[in-house]
N, C-alpha and C. Protein backbone atom coordinates (compact mmCIF):
# COMPACT_ATOMS: atom_id res chain seq x y z
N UNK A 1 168.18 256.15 -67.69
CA UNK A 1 167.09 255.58 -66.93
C UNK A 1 166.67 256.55 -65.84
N UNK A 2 165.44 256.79 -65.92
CA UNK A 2 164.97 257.72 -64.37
C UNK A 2 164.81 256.89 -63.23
N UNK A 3 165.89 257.20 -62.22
CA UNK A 3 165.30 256.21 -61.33
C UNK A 3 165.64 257.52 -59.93
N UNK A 4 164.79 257.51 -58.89
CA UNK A 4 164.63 258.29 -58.10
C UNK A 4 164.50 258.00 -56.74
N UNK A 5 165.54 258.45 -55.91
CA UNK A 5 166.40 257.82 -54.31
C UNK A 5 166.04 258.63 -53.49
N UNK A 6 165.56 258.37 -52.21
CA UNK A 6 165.65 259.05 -51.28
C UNK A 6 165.33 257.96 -50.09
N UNK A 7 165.96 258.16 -48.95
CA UNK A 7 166.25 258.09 -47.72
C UNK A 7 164.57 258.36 -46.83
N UNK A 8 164.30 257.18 -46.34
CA UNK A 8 162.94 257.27 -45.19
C UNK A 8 163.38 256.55 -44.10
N UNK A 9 163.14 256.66 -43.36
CA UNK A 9 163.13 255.84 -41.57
C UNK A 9 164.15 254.85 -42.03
N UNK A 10 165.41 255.18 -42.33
CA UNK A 10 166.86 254.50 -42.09
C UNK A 10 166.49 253.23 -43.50
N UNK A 11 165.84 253.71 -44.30
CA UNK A 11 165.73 252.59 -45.85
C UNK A 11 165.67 253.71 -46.86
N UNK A 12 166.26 252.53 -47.98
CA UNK A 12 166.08 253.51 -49.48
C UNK A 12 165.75 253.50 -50.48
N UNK A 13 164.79 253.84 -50.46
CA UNK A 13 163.87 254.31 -51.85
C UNK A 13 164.26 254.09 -52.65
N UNK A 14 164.14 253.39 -53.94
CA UNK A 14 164.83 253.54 -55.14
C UNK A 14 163.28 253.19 -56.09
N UNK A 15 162.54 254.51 -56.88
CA UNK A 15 161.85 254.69 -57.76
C UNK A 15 162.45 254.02 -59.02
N UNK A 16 161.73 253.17 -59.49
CA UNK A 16 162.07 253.13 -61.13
C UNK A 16 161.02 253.87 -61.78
N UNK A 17 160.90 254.50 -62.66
CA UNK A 17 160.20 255.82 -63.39
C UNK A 17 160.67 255.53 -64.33
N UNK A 18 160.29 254.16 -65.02
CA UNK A 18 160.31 253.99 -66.56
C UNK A 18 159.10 252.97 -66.69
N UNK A 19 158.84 252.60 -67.76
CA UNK A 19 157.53 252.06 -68.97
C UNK A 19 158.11 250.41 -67.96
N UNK A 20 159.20 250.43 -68.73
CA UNK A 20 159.97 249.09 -69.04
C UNK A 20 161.08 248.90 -68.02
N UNK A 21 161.35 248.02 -67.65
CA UNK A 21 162.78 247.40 -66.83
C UNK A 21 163.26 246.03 -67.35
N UNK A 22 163.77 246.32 -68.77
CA UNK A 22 164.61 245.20 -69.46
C UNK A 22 166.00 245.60 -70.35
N UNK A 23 166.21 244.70 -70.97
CA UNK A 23 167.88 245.18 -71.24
C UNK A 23 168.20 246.17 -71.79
N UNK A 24 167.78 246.64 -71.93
CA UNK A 24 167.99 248.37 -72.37
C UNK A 24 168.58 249.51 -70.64
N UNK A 25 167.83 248.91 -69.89
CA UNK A 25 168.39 249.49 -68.31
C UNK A 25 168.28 249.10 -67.20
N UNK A 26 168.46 247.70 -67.30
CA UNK A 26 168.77 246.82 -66.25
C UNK A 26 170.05 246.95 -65.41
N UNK A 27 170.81 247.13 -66.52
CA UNK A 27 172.47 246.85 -66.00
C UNK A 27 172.36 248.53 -65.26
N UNK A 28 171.55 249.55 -65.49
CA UNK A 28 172.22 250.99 -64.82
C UNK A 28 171.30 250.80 -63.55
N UNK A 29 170.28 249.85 -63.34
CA UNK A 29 169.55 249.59 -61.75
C UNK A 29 170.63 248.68 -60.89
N UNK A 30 170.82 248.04 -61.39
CA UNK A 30 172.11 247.09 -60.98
C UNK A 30 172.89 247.61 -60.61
N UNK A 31 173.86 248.29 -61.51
CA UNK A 31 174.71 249.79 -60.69
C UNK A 31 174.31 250.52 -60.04
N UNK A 32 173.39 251.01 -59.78
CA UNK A 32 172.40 252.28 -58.58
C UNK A 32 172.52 251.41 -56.89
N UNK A 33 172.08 249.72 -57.57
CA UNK A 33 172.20 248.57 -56.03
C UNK A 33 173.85 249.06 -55.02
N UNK A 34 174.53 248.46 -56.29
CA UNK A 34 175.76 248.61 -55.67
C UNK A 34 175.97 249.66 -55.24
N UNK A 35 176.12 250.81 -56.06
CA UNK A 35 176.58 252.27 -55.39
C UNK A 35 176.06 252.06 -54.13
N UNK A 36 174.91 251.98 -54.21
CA UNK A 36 174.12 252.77 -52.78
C UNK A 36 174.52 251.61 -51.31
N UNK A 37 175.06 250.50 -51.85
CA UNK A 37 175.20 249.04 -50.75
C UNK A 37 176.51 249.23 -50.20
N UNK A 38 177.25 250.34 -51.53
CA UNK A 38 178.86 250.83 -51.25
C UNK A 38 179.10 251.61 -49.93
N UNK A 39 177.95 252.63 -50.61
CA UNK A 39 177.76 254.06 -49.79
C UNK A 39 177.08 253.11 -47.97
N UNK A 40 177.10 252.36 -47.99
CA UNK A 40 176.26 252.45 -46.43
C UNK A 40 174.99 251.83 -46.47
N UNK A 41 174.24 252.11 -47.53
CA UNK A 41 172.82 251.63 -47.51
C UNK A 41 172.06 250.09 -47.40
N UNK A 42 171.50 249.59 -46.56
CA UNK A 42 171.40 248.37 -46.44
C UNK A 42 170.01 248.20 -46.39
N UNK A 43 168.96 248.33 -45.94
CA UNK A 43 167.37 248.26 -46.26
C UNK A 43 167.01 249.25 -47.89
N UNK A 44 166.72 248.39 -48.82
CA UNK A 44 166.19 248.94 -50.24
C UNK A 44 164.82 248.45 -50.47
N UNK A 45 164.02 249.41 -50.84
CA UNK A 45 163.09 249.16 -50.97
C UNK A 45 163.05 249.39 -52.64
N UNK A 46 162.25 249.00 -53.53
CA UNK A 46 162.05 249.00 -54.89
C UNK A 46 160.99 249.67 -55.70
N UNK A 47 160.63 250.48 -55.68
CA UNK A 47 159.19 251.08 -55.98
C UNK A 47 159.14 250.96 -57.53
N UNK A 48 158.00 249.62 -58.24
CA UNK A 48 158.10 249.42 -59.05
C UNK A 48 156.62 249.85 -59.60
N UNK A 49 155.86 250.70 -59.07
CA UNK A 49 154.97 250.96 -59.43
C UNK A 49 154.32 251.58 -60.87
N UNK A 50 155.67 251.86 -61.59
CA UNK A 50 155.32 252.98 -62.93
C UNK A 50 155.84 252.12 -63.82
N UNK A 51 156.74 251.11 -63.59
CA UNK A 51 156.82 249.33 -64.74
C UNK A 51 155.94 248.83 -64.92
N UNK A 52 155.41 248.94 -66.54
CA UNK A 52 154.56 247.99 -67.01
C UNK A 52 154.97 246.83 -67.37
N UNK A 53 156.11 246.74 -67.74
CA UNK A 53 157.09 245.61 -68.28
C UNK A 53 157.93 244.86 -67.84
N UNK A 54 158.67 243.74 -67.59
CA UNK A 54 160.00 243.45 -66.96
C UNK A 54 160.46 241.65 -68.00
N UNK A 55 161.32 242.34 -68.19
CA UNK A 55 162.04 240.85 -68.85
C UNK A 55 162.90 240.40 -67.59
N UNK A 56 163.46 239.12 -68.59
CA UNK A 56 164.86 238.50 -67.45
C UNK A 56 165.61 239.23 -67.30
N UNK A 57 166.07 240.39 -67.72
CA UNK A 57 167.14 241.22 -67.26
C UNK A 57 166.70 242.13 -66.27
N UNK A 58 165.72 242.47 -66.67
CA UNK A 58 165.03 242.97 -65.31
C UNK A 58 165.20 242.70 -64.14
N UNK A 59 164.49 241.13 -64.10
CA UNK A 59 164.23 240.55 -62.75
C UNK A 59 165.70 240.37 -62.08
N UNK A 60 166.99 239.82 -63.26
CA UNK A 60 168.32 239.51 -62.68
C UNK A 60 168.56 240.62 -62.46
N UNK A 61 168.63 242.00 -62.67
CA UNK A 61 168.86 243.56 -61.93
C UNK A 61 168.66 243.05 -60.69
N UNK A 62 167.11 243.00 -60.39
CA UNK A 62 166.63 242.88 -59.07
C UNK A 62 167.23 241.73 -58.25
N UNK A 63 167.45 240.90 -59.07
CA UNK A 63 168.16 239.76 -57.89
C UNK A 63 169.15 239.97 -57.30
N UNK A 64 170.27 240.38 -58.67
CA UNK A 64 171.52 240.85 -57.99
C UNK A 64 171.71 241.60 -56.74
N UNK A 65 170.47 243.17 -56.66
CA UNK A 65 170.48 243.44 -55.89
C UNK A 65 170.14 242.67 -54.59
N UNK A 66 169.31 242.00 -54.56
CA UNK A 66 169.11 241.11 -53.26
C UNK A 66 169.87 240.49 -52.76
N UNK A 67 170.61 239.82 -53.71
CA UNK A 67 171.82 239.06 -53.45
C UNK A 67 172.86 239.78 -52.43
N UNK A 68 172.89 240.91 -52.93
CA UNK A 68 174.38 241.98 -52.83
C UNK A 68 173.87 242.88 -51.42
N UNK A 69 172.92 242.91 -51.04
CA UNK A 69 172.04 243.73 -50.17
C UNK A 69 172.32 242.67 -48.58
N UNK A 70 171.46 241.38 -49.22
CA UNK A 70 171.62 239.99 -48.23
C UNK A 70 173.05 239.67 -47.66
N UNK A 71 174.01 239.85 -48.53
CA UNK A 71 175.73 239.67 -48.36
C UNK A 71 175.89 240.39 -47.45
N UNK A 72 175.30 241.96 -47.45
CA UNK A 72 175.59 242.84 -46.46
C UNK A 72 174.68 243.17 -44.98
N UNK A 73 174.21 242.15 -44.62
CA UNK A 73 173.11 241.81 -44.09
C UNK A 73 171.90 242.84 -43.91
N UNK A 74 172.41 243.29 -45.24
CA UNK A 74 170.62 243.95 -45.44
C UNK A 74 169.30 243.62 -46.03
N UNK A 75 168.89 243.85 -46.75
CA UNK A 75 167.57 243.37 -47.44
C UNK A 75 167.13 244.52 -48.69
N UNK A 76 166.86 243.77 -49.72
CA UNK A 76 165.73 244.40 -50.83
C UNK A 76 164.64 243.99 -51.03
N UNK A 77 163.27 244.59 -50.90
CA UNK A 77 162.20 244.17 -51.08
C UNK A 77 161.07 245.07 -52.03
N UNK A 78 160.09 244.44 -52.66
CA UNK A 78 159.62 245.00 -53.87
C UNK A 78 158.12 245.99 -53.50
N UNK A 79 158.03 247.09 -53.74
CA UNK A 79 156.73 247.59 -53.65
C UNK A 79 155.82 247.90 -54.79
N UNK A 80 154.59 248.11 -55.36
CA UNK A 80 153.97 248.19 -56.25
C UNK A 80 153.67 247.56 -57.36
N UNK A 81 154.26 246.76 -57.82
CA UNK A 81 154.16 246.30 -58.85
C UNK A 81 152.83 245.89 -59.77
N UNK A 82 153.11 246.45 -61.10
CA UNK A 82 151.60 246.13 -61.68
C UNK A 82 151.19 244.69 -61.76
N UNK A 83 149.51 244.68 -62.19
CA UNK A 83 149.59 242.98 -62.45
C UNK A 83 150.33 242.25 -63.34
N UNK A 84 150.40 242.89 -64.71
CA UNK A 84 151.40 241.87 -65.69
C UNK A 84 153.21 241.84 -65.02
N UNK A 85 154.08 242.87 -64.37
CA UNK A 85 154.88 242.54 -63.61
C UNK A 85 155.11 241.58 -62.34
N UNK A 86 153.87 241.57 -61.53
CA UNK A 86 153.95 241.13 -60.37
C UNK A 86 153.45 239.21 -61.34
N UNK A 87 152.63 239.50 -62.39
CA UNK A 87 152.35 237.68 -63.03
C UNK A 87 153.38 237.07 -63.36
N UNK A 88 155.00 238.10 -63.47
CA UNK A 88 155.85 237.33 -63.82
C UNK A 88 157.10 236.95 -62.96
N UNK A 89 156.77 237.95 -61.75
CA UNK A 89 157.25 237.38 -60.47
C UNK A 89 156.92 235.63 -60.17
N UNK A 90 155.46 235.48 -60.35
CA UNK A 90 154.92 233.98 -60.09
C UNK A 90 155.40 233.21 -61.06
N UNK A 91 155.16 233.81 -62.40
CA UNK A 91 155.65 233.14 -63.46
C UNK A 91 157.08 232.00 -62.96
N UNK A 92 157.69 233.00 -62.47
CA UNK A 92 159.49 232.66 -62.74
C UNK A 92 159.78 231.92 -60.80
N UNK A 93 158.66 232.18 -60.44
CA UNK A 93 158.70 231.72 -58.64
C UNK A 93 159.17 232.69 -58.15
N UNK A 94 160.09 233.81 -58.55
CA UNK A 94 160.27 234.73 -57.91
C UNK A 94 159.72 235.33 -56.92
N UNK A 95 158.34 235.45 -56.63
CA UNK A 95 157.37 235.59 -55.76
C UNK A 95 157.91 234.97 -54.51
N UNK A 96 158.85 233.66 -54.63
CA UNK A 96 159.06 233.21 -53.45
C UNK A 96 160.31 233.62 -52.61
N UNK A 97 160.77 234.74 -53.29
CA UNK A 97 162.66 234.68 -53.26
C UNK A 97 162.11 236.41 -52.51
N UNK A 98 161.41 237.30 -53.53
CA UNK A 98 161.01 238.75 -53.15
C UNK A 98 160.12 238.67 -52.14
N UNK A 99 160.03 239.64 -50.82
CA UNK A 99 159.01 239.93 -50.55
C UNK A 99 158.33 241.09 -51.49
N UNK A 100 157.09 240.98 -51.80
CA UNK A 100 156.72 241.76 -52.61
C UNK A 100 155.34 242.78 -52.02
N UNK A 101 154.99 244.08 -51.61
CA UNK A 101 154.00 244.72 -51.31
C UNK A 101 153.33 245.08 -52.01
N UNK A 102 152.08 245.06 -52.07
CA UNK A 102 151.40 245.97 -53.30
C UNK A 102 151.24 247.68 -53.13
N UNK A 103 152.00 248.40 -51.74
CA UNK A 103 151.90 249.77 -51.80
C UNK A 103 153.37 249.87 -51.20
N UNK A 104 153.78 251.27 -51.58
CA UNK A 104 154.98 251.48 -50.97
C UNK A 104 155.23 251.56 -49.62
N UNK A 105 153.99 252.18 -49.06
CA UNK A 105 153.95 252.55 -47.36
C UNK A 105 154.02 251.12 -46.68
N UNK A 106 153.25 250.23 -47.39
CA UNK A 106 153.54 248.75 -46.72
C UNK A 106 154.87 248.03 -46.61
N UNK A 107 155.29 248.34 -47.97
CA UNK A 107 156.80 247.84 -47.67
C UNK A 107 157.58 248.83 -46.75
N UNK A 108 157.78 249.92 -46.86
CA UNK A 108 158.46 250.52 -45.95
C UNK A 108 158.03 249.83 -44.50
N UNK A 109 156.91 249.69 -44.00
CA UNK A 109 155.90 249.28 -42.81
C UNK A 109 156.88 247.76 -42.49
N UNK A 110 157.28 247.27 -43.35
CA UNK A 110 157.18 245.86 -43.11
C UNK A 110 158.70 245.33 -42.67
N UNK A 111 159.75 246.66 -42.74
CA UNK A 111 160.90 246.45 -42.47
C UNK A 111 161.30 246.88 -40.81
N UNK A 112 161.84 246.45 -39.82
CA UNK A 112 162.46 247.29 -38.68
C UNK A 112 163.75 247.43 -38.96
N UNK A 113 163.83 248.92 -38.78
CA UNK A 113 165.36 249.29 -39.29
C UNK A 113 165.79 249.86 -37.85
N UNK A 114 166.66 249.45 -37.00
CA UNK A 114 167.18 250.37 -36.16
C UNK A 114 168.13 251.25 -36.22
């Protein structure tokens, strides 16, 4: 799975740079959450901008991480997402659980990290 990390104003980036985010590489985003929640990292941001696709395994990737982020009193929140991804955020209510941005700079914008 291409997925691509880097560090901005004390949050972390995590690019997904695939078509698709379903069971084929859900479970290795899921592992990328943890590592990085291991390592220290507690504000994640999600840059889902290059997913055209997302099944339930998808979205449970993403929850887990929230889940596991929230435990550590940090936060994951979603940036970009296309329209047929972001229709199935609503689809599933998810919409109500994610904050979701439609640009990355906004979500970064929308966190205070001290």
């Amino acid at each position: 799975m291409k997925l691509e990390t880097q560090s901005q104003n004390g949050q972390i980036v995590v690019a997904v740079r695939e078509e698709r985010l379903d069971a084929h590489n859900s479970g290795e985003l899921k592992d990328r959450f943890l590592r990085l929640l291991e390592e220290g990292g507690r504000h994640l941001v999600v840059d889902l901008s290059s997913v055209n696709f997302i099944d339930s395994s998808g979205l449970g990737a993403l929850l887990s991480g929230y889940k596991n982020a929230s435990q550590r009193g940090g936060s994951l929140v979603l940036a970009g997402p296309q329209p047929r991804v972001r229709a199935m955020f609503e689809l599933t209510r998810l919409n109500r659980v994610f904050d979701i941005y439609p640009r990355l700079q906004e979500a970064l914008a929308s966190q205070s990290v001290g």
